[in-house]
N, C-alpha and C. Protein backbone atom coordinates (compact mmCIF):
# COMPACT_ATOMS: atom_id res chain seq x y z
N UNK A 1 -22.90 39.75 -13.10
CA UNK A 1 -22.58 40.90 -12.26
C UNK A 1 -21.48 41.74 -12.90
N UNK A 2 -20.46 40.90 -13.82
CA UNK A 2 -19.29 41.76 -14.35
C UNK A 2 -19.99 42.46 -15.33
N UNK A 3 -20.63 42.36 -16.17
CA UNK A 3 -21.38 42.91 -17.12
C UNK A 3 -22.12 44.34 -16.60
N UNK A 4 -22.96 44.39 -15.67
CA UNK A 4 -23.67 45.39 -15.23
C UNK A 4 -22.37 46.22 -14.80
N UNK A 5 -21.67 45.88 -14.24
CA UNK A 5 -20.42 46.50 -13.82
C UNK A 5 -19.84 47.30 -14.94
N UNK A 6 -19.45 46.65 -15.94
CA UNK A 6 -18.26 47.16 -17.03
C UNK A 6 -19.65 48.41 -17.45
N UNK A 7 -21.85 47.55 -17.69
CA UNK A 7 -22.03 48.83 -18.50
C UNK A 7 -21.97 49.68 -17.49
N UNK A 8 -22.23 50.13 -16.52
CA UNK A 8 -22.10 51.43 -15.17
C UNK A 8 -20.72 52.48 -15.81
N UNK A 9 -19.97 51.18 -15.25
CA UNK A 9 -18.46 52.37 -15.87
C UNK A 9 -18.77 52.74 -17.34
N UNK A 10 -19.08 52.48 -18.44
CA UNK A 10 -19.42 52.77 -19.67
C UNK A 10 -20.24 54.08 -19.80
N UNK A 11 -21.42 53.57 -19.16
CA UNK A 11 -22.39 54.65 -19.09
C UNK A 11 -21.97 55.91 -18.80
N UNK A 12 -20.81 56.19 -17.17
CA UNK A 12 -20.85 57.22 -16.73
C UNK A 12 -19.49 57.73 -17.55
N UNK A 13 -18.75 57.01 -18.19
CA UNK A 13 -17.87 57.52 -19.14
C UNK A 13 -18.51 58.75 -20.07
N UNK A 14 -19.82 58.01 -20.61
CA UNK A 14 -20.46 58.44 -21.97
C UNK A 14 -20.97 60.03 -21.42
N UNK A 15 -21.38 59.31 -20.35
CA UNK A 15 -22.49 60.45 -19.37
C UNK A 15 -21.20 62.17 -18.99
N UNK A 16 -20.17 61.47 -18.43
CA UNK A 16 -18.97 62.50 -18.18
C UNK A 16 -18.66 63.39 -19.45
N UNK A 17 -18.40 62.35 -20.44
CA UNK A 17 -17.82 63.05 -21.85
C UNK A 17 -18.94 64.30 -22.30
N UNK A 18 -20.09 64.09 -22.27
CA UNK A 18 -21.15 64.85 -22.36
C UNK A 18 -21.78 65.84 -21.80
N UNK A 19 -21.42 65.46 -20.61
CA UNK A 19 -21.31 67.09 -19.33
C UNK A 19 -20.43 67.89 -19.60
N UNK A 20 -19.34 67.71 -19.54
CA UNK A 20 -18.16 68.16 -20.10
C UNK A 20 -18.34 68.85 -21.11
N UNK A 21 -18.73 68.38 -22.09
CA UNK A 21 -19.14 69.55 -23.34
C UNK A 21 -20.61 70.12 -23.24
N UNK A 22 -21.30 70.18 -22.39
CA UNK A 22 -22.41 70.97 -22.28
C UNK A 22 -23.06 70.30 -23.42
N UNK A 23 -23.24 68.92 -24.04
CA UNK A 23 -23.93 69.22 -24.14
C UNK A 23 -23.29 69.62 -26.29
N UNK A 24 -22.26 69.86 -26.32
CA UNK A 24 -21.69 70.68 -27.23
C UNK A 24 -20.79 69.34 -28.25
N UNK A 25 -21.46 69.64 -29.78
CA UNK A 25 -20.95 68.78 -30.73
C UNK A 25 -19.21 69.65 -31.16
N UNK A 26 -18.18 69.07 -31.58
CA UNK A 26 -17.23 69.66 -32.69
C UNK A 26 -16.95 69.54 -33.77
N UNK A 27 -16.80 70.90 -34.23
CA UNK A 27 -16.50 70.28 -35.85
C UNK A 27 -15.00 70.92 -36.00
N UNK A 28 -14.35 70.01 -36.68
CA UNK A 28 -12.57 70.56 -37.00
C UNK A 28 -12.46 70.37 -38.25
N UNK A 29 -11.79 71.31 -38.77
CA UNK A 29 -11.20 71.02 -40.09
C UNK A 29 -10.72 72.57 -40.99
N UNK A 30 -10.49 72.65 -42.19
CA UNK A 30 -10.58 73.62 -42.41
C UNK A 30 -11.25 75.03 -43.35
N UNK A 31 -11.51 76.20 -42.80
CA UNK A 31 -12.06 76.76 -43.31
C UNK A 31 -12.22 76.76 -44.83
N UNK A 32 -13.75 76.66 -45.51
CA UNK A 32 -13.43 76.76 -46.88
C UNK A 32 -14.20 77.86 -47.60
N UNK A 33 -15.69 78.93 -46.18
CA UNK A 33 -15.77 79.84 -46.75
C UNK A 33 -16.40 80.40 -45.38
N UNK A 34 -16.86 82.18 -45.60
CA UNK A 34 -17.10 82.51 -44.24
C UNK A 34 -17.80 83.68 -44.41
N UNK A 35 -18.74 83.82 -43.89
CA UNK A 35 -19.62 85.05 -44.10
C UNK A 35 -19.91 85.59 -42.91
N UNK A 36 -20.96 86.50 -42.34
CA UNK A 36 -21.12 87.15 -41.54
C UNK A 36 -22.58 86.27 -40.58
N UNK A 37 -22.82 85.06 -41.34
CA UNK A 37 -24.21 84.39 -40.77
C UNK A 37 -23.47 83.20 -40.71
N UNK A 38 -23.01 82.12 -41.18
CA UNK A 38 -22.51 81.37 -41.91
C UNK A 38 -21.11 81.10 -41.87
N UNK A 39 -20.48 79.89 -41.46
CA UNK A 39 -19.06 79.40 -41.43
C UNK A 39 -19.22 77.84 -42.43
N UNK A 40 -18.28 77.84 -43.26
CA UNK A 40 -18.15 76.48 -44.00
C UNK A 40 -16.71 75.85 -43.95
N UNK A 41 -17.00 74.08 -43.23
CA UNK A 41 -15.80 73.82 -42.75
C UNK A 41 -15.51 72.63 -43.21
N UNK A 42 -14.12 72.28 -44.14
CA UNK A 42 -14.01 71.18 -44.81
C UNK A 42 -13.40 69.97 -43.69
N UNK A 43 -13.89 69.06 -42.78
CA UNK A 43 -13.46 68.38 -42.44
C UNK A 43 -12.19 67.55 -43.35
N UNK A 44 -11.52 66.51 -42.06
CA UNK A 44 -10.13 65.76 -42.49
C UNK A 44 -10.66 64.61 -43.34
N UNK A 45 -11.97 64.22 -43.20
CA UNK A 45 -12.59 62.82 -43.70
C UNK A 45 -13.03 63.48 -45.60
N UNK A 46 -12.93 64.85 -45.23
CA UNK A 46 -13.53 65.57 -46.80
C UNK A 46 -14.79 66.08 -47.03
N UNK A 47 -15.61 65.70 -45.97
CA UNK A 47 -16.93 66.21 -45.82
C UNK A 47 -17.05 67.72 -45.52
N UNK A 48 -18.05 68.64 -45.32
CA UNK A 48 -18.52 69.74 -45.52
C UNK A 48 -19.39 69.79 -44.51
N UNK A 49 -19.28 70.84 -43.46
CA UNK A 49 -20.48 71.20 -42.97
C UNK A 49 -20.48 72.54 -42.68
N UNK A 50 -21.74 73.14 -42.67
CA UNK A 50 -22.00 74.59 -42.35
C UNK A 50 -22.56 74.75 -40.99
N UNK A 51 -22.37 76.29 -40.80
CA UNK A 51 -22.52 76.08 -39.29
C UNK A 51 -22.48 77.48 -39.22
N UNK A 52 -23.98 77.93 -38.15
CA UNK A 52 -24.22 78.81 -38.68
C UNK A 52 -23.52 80.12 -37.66
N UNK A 53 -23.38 81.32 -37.47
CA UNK A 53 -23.28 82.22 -36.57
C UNK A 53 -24.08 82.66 -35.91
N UNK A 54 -24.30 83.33 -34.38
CA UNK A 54 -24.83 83.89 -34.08
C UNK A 54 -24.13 85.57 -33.43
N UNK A 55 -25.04 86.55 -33.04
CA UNK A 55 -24.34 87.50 -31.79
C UNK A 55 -23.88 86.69 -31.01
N UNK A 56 -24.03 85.76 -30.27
CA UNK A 56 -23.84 85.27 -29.19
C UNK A 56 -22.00 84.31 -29.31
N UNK A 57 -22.25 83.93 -30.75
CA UNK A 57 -20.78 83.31 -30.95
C UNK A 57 -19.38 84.12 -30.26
N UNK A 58 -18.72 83.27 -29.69
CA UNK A 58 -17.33 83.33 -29.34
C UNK A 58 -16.11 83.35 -30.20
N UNK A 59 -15.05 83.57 -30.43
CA UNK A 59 -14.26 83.50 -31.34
C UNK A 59 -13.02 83.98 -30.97
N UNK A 60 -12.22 82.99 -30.95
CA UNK A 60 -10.50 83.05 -30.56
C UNK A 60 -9.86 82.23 -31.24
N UNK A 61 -8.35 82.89 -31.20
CA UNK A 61 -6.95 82.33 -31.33
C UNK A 61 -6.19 82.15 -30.35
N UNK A 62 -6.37 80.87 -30.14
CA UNK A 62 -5.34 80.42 -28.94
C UNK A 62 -6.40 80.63 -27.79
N UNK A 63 -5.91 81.35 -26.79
CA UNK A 63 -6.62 81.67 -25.83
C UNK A 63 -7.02 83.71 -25.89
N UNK A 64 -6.67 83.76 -27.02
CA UNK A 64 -7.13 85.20 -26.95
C UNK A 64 -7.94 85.32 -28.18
N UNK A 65 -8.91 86.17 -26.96
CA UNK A 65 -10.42 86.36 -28.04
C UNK A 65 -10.49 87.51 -29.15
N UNK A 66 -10.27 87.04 -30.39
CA UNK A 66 -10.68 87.63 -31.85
C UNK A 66 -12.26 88.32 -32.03
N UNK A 67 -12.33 88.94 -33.21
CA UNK A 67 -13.38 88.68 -33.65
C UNK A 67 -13.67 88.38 -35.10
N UNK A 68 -15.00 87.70 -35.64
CA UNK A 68 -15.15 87.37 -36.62
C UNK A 68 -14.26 87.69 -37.59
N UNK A 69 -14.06 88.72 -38.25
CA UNK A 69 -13.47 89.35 -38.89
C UNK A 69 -11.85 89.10 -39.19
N UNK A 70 -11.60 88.55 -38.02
CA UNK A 70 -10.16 87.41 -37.92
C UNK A 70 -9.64 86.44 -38.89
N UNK A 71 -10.77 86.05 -38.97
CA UNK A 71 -10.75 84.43 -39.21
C UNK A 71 -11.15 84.65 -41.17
N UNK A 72 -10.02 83.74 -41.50
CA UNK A 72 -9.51 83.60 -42.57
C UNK A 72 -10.35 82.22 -43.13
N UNK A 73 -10.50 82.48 -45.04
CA UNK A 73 -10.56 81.30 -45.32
C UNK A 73 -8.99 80.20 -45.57
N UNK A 74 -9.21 79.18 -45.12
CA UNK A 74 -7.88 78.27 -45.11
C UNK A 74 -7.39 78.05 -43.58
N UNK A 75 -7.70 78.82 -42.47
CA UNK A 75 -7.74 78.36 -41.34
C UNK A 75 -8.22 77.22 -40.76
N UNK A 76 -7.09 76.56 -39.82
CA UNK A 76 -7.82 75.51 -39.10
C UNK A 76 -8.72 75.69 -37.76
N UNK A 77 -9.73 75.09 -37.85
CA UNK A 77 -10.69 75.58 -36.67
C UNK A 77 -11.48 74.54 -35.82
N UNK A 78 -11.28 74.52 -34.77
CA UNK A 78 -12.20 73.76 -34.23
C UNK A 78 -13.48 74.76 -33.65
N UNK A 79 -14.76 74.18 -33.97
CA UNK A 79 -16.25 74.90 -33.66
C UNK A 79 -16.81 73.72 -32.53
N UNK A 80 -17.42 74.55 -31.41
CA UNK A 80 -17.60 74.18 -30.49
C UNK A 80 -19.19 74.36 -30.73
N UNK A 81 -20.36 73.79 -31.23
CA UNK A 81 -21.78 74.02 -31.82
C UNK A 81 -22.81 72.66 -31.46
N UNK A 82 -23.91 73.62 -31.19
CA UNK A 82 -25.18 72.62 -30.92
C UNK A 82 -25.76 72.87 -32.31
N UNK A 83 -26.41 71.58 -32.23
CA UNK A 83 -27.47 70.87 -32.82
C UNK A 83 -28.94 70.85 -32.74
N UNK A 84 -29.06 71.60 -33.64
CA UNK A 84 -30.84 71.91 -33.56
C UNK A 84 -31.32 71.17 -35.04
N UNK A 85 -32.10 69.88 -35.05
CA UNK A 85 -32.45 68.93 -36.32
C UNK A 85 -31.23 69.10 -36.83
N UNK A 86 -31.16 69.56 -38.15
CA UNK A 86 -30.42 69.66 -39.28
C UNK A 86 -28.88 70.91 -38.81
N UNK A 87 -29.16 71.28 -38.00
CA UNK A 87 -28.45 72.57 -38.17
C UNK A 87 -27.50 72.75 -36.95
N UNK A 88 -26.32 73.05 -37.24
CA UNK A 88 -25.46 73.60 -36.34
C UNK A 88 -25.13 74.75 -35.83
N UNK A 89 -25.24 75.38 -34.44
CA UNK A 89 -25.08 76.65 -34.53
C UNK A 89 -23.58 76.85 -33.72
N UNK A 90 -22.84 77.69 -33.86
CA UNK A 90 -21.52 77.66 -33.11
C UNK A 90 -21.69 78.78 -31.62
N UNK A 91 -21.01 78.08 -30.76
CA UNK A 91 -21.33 78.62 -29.32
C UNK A 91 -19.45 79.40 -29.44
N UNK A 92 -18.48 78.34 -29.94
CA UNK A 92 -17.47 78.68 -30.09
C UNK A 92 -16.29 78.57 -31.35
N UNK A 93 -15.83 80.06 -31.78
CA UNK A 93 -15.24 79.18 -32.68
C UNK A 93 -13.34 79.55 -32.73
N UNK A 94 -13.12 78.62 -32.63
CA UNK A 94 -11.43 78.49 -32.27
C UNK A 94 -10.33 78.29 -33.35
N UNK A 95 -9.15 79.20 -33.78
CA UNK A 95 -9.10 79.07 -34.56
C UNK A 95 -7.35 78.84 -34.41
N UNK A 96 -6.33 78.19 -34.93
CA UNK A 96 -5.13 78.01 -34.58
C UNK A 96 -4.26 77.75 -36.09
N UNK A 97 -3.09 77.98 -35.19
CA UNK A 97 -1.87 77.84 -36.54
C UNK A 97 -1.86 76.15 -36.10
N UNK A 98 -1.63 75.49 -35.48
CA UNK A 98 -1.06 74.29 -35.01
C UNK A 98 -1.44 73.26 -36.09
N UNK A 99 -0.93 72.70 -37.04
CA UNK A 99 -1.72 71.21 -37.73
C UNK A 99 -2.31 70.04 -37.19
N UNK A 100 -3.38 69.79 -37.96
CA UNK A 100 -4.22 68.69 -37.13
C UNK A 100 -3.76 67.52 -38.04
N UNK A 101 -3.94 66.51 -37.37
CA UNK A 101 -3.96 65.00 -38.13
C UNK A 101 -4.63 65.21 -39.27
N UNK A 102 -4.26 64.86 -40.18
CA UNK A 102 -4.84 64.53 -41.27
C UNK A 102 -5.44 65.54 -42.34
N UNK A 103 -5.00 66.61 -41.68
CA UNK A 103 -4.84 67.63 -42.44
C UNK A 103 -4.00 68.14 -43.67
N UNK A 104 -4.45 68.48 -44.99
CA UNK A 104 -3.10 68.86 -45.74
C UNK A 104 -3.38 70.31 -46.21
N UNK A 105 -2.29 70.02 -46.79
CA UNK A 105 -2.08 72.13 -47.28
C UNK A 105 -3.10 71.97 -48.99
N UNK A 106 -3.62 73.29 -48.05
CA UNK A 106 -4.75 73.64 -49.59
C UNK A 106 -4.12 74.86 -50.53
């Protein structure tokens, strides 16, 4: 009975965390190139992912909304993006002075 118990609470943990983001993957790290279709973001682990733009993308500093054109290569960013197979598209992309863990100066 403790078992079914602990997975319930587990589940609706997993289940909460996931409502919560709509649904919505992140990617953090920092900018390493940026085009007008296209964002490339060097995660803290060193990996690379691209991610693509749309019209529909969002884009702020802090809590005030930028636009594309803002956003610098060497910025730190967290992207707020779904997952379609292979591909990421950004719903949001956030961009801050603040340092993240594990971050170093490029």
């Amino acid at each position: 009975m403790r078992r079914v118990l602990v997975l319930m609470v587990t589940l609706g943990i997993f289940v909460g965390a996931a409502y919560a983001h709509n649904g919505m993957q992140h990617i953090m790290g920092t900018i390493t190139s940026i085009t007008d279709a296209t964002i490339m973001v060097k995660a803290t682990d060193g990996s690379t992912q691209t991610v693509l733009l749309t019209a529909d993308t969002k884009y702020f500093a802090g809590t005030e909304t930028i636009t594309v054109k803002a956003i610098k290569v060497g910025d730190h960013v967290v992207i707020h993006a779904t997952k379609t197979g292979d591909h990421f598209t950004a719903a949001e992309v956030k961009i801050g002075a603040m340092r993240m863990k594990g971050m170093a100066d490029e």
